[in-house]
C-alpha atoms as a PDB file:
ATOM      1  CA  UNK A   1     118.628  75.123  86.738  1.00  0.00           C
ATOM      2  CA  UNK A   2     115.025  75.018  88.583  1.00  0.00           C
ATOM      3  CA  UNK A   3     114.502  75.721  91.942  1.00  0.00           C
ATOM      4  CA  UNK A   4     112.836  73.496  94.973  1.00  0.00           C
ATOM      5  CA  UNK A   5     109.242  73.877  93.497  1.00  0.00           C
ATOM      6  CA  UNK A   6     110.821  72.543  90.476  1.00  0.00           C
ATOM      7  CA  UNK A   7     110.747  76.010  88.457  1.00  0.00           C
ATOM      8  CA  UNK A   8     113.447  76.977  86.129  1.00  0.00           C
ATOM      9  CA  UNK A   9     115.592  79.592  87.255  1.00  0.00           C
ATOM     10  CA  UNK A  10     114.663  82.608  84.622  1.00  0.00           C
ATOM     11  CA  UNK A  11     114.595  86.388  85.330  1.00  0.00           C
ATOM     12  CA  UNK A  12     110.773  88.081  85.238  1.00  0.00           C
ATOM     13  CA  UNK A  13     111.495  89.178  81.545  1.00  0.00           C
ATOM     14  CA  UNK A  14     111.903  85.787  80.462  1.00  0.00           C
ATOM     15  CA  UNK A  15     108.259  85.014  82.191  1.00  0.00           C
ATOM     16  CA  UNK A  16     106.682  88.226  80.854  1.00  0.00           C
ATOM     17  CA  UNK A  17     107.901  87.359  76.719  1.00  0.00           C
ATOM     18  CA  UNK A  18     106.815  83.291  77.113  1.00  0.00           C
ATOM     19  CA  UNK A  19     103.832  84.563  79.080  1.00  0.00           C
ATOM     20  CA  UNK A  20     102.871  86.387  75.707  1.00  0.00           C
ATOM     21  CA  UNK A  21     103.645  83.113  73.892  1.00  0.00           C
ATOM     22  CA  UNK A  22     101.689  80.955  75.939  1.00  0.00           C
ATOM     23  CA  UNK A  23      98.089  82.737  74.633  1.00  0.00           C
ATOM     24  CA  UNK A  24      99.000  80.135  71.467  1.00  0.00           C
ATOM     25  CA  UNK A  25      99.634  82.827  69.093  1.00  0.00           C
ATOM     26  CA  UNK A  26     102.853  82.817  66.661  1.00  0.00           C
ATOM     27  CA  UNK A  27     104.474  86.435  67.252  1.00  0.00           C
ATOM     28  CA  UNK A  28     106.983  88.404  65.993  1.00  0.00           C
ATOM     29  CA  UNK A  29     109.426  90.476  67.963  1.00  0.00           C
ATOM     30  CA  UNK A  30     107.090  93.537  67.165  1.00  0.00           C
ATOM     31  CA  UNK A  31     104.039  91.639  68.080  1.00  0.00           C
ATOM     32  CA  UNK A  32     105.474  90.738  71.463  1.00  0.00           C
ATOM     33  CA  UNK A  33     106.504  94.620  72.268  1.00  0.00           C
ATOM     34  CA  UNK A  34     102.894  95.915  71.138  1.00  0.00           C
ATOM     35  CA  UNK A  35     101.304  93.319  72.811  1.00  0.00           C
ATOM     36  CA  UNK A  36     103.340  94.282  76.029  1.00  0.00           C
ATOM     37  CA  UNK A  37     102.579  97.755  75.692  1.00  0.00           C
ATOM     38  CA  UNK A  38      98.871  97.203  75.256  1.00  0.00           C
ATOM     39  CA  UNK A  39      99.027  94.634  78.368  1.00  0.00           C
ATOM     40  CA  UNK A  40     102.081  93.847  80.785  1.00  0.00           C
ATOM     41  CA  UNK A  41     102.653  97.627  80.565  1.00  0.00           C
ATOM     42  CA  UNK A  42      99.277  98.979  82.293  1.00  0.00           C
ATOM     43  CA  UNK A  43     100.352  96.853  85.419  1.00  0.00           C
ATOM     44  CA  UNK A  44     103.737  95.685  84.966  1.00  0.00           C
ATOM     45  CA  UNK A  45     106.449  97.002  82.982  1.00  0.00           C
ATOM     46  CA  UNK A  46     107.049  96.343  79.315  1.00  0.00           C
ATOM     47  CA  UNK A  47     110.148  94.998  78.270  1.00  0.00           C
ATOM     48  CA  UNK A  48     112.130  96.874  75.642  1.00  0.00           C
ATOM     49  CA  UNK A  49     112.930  95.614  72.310  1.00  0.00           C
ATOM     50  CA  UNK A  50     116.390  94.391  72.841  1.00  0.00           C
ATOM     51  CA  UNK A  51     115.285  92.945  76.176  1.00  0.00           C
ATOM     52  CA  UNK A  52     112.375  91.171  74.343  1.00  0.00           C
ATOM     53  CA  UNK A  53     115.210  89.940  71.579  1.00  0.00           C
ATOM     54  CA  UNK A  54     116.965  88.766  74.210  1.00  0.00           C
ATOM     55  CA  UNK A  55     115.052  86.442  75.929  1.00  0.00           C
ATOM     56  CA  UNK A  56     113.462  84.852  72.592  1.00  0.00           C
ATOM     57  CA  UNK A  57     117.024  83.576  72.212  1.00  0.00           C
ATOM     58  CA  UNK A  58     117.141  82.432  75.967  1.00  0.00           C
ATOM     59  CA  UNK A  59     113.742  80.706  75.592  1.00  0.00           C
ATOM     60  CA  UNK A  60     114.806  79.166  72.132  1.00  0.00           C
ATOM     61  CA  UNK A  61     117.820  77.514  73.955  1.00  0.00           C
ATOM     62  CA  UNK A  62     115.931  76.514  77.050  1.00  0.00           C
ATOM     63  CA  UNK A  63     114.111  74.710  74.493  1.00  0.00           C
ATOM     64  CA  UNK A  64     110.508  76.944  75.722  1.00  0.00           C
ATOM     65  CA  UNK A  65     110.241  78.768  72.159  1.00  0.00           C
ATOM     66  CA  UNK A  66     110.798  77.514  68.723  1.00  0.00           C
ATOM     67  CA  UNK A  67     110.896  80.308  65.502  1.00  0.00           C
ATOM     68  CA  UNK A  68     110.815  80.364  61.481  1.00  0.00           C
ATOM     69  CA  UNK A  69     111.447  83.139  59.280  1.00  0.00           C
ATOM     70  CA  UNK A  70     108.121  83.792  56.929  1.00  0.00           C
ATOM     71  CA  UNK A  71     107.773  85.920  53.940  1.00  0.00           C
ATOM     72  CA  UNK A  72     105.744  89.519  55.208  1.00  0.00           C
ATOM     73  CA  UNK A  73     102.611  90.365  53.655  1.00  0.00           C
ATOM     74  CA  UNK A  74     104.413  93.307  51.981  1.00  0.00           C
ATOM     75  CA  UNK A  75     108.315  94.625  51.883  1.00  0.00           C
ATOM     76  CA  UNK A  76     111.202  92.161  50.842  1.00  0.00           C
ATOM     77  CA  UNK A  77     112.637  90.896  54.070  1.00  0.00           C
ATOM     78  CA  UNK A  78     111.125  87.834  55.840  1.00  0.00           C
ATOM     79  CA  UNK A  79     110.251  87.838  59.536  1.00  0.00           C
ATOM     80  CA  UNK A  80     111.011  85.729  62.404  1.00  0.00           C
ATOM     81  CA  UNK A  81     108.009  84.329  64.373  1.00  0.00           C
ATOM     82  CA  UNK A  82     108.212  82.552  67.829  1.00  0.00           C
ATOM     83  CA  UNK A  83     105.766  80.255  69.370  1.00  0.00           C
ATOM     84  CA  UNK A  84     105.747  78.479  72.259  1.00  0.00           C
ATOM     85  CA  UNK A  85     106.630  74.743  72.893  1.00  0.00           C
ATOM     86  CA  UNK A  86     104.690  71.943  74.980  1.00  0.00           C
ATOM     87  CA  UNK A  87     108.196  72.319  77.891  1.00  0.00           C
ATOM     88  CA  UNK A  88     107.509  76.044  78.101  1.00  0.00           C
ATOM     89  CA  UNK A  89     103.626  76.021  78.512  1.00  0.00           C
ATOM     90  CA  UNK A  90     104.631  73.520  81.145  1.00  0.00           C
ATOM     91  CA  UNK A  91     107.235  75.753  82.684  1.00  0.00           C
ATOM     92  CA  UNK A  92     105.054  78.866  82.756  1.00  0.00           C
ATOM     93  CA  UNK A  93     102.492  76.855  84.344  1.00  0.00           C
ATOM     94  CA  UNK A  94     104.640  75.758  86.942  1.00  0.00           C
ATOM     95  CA  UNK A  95     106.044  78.916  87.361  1.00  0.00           C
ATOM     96  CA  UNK A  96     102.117  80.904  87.530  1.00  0.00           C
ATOM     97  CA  UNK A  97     101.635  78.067  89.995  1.00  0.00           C
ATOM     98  CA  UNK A  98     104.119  78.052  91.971  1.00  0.00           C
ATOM     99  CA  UNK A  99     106.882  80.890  92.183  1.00  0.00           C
ATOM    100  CA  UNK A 100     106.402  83.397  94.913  1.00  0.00           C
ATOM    101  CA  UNK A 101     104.034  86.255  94.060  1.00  0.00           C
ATOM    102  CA  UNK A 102     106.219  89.544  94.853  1.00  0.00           C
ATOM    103  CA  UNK A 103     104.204  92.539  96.663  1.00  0.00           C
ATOM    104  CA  UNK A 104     103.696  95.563  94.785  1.00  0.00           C
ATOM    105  CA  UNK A 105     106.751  98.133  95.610  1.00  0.00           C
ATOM    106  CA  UNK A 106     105.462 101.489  95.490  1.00  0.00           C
ATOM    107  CA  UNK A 107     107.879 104.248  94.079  1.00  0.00           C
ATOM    108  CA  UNK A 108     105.807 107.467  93.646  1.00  0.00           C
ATOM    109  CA  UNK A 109     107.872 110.090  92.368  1.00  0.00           C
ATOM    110  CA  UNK A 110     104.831 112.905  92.863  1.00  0.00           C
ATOM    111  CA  UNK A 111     104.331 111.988  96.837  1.00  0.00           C
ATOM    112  CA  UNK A 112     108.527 112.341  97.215  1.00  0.00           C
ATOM    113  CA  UNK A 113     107.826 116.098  95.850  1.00  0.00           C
ATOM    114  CA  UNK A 114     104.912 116.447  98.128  1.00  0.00           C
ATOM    115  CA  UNK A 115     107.165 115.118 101.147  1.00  0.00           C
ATOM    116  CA  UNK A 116     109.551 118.053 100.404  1.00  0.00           C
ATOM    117  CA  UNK A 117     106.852 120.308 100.162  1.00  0.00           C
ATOM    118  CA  UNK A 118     108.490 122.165 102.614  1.00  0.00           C
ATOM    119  CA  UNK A 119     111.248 123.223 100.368  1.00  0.00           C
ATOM    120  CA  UNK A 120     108.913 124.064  96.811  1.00  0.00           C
ATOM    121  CA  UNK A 121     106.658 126.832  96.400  1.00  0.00           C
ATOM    122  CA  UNK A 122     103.029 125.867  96.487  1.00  0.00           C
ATOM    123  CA  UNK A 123     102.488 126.639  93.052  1.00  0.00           C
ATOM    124  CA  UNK A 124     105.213 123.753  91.860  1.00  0.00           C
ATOM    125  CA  UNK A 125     103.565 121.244  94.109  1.00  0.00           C
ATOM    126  CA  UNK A 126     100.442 121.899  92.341  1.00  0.00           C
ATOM    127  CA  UNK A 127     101.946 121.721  89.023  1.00  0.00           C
ATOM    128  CA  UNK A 128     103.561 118.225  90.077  1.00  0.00           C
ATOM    129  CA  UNK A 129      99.871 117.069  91.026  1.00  0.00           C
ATOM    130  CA  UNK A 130      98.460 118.582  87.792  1.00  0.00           C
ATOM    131  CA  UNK A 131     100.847 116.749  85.713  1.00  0.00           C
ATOM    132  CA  UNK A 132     100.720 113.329  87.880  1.00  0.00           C
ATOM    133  CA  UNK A 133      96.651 114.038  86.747  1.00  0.00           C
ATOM    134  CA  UNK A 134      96.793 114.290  83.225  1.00  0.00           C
ATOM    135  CA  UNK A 135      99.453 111.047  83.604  1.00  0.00           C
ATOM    136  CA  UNK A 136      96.198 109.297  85.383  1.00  0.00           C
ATOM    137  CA  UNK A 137      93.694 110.051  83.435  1.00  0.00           C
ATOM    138  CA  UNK A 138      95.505 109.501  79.811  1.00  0.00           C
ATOM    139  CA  UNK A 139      96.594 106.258  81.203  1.00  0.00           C
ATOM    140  CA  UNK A 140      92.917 105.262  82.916  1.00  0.00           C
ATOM    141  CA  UNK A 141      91.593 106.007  78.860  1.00  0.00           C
ATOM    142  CA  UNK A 142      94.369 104.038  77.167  1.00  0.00           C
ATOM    143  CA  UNK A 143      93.347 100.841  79.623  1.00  0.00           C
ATOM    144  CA  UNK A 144      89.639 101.495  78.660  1.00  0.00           C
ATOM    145  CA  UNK A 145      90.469 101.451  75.351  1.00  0.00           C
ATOM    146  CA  UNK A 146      92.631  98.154  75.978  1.00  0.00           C
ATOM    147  CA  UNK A 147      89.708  96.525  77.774  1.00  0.00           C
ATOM    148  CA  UNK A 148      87.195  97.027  74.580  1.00  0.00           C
ATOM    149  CA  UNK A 149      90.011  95.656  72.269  1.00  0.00           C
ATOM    150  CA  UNK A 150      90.742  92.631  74.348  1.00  0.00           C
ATOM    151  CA  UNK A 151      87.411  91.374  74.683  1.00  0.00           C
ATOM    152  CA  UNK A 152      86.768  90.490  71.301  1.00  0.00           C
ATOM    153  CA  UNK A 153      89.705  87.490  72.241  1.00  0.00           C
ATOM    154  CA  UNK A 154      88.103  84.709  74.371  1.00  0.00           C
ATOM    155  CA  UNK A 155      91.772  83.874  74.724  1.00  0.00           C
ATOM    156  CA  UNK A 156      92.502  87.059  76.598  1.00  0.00           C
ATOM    157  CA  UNK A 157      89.340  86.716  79.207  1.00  0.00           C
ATOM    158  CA  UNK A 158      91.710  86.903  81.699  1.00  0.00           C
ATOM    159  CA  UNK A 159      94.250  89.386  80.498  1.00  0.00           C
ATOM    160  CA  UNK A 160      91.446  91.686  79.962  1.00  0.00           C
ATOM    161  CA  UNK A 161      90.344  91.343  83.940  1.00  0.00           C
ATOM    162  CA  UNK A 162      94.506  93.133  84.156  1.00  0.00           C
ATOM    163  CA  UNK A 163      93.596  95.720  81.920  1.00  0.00           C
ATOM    164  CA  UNK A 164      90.022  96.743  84.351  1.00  0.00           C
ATOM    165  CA  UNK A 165      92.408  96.628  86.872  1.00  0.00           C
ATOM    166  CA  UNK A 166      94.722  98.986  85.598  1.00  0.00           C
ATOM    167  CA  UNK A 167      91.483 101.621  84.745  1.00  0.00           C
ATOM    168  CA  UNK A 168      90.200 101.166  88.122  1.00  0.00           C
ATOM    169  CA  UNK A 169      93.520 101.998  89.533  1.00  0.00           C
ATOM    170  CA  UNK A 170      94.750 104.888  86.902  1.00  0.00           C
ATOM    171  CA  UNK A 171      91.094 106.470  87.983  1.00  0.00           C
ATOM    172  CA  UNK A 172      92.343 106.140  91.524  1.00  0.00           C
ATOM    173  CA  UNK A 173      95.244 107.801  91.231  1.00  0.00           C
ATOM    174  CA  UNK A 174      93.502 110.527  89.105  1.00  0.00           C
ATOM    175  CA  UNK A 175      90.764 110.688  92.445  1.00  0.00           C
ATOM    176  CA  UNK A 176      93.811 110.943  94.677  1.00  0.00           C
ATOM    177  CA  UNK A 177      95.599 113.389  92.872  1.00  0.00           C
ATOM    178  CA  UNK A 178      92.453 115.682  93.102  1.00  0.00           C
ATOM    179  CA  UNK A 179      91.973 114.798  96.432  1.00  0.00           C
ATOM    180  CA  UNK A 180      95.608 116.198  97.378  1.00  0.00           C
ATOM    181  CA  UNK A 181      95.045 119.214  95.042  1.00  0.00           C
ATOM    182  CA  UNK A 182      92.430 119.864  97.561  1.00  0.00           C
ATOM    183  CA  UNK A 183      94.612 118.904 100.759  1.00  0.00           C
ATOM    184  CA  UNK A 184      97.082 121.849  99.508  1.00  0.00           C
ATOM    185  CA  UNK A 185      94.329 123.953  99.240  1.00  0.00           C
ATOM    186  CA  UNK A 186      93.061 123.356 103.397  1.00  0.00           C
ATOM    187  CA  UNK A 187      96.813 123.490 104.114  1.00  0.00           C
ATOM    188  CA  UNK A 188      97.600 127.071 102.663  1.00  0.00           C
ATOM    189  CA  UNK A 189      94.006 128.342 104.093  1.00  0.00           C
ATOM    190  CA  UNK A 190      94.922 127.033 107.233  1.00  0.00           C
ATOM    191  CA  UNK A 191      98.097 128.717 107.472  1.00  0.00           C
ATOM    192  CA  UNK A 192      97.038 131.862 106.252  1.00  0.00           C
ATOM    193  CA  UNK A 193      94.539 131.266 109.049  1.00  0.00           C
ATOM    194  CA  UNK A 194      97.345 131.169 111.703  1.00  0.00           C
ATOM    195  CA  UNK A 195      99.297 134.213 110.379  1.00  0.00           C
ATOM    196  CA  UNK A 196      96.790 136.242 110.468  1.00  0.00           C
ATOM    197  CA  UNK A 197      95.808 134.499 114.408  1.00  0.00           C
ATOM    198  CA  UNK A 198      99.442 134.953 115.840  1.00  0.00           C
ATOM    199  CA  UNK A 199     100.895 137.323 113.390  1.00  0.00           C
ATOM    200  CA  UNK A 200     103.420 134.889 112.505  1.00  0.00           C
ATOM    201  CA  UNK A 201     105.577 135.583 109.084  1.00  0.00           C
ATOM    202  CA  UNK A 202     105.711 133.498 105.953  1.00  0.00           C
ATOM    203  CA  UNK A 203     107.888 131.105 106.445  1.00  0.00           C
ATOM    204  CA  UNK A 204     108.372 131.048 109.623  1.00  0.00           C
ATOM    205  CA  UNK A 205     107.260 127.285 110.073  1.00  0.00           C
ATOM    206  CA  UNK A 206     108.487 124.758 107.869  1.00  0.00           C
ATOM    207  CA  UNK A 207     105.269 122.975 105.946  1.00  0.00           C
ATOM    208  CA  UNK A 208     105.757 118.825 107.454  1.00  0.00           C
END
C-alpha cells in the first residue's frame, strides 16, 4: 500500500535496513547490525537483530531485497546475504524524496533529574551530570573514530557528513554538561549567599 506521494507504506525500520542496502553492498544480517551501530546509531537508533531479521523478510516479499545463502570464509554453515533490488532503490528514493522529515523529539533523561533538583541532594545531581559526561565524550570519540573509517568509502561521502554530525553534537552535549556542572556550582554559592544574608535555614526554599 503507498501513500499520496506514491510511497509504500513501511515502518522507519524497514527504511533504516534497505537504506543500508541501497549503498550497493551484499550484507549479511550481521553486516547490517554493525553497520547500524557504526552509523544509524550515532543519530538514529539501531535496530536490533530480530528487528533487522524481520524486515529482510518484509523487504524480500515487497519484492525491495533479494538473498542467497554462500559458503563463509571459515566455519561449516553458509550465510544468507541480502542486496537490494532496482523496485527498492526506487522506493527508498521516493521515500528520501518525498516522505515527511519528522523533527527531532528530545527525551533527556539527565535534564528530567535536573528539573527535580529540588528533591536530590546536590551531590546526585552532579553525579547524574558526571555520568551524562563520560556518556558524551565516549560517544563524541566513537563518531570520530566512525568518521576516519568511513572516509576511506567514496560510497559513504554522505553517511560520513551523519557521523561529523553526531561528534559535533556528542561534544555539545559534553560542553553543556560542563556548562550545567558549573550552573550548580553559581546556584549552591548563591544560596549559601542568601542564608548567610537573611539567616534563612537549609531547606527552607525549594531549589526551581
Amino acid at each position: 500500500m503507498a501513500d499520496e506521494e506514491g510511497v509504500p507504506g513501511l515502518p522507519p525500520t524497514s527504511w533504516a535496513v534497505l537504506g543500508l542496502l541501497s549503498f550497493g553492498r551484499e550484507l549479511s544480517g550481521y553486516d547490517l547490525k554493525k553497520w547500524s551501530d557504526r552509523s544509524l546509531g550515532l543519530f538514529y537508533w539501531s535496530p536490533s537483530f530480530s528487528q533487522i531479521y524481520g524486515e529482510l523478510k518484509r523487504l524480500e516479499k515487497a519484492g525491495y531485497a533479494t538473498s542467497r545463502l554462500v559458503a563463509p570464509e571459515a566455519g561449516t554453515r553458509d550465510k544468507r546475504v541480502y542486496r537490494i533490488t532496482d523496485e527498492g532503490l526506487a522506493a527508498v528514493r521516493a521515500w528520501a524524496r518525498t516522505a515527511p522529515v519528522d523533527p527531532p523529539v528530545l527525551k533527556h533523561g539527565p535534564m528530567l533529574r535536573l528539573w527535580l533538583g529540588h528533591l536530590l541532594e546536590p551531590e546526585r545531581i552532579r553525579e547524574v551530570l558526571a555520568g551524562h559526561r563520560e556518556f558524551a565524550e565516549a560517544m563524541r570519540q566513537r563518531a570520530e573514530e566512525d568518521v576516519e573509517g568511513a572516509r576511506a568509502d567514496e560510497a559513504w561521502a554522505y553517511p560520513t557528513l551523519t557521523l561529523k554530525w553526531a561528534e559535533r553534537y556528542y561534544a555539545s552535549e559534553r560542553d553543556l554538561a560542563d556548562a550545567m556542572l558549573a550552573d550548580i556550582e553559581e546556584l549552591e554559592a548563591e544560596r549559601e549567599r542568601r542564608r548567610g544574608a537573611d539567616g534563612t535555614k537549609k531547606g527552607d526554599r525549594p531549589w526551581l
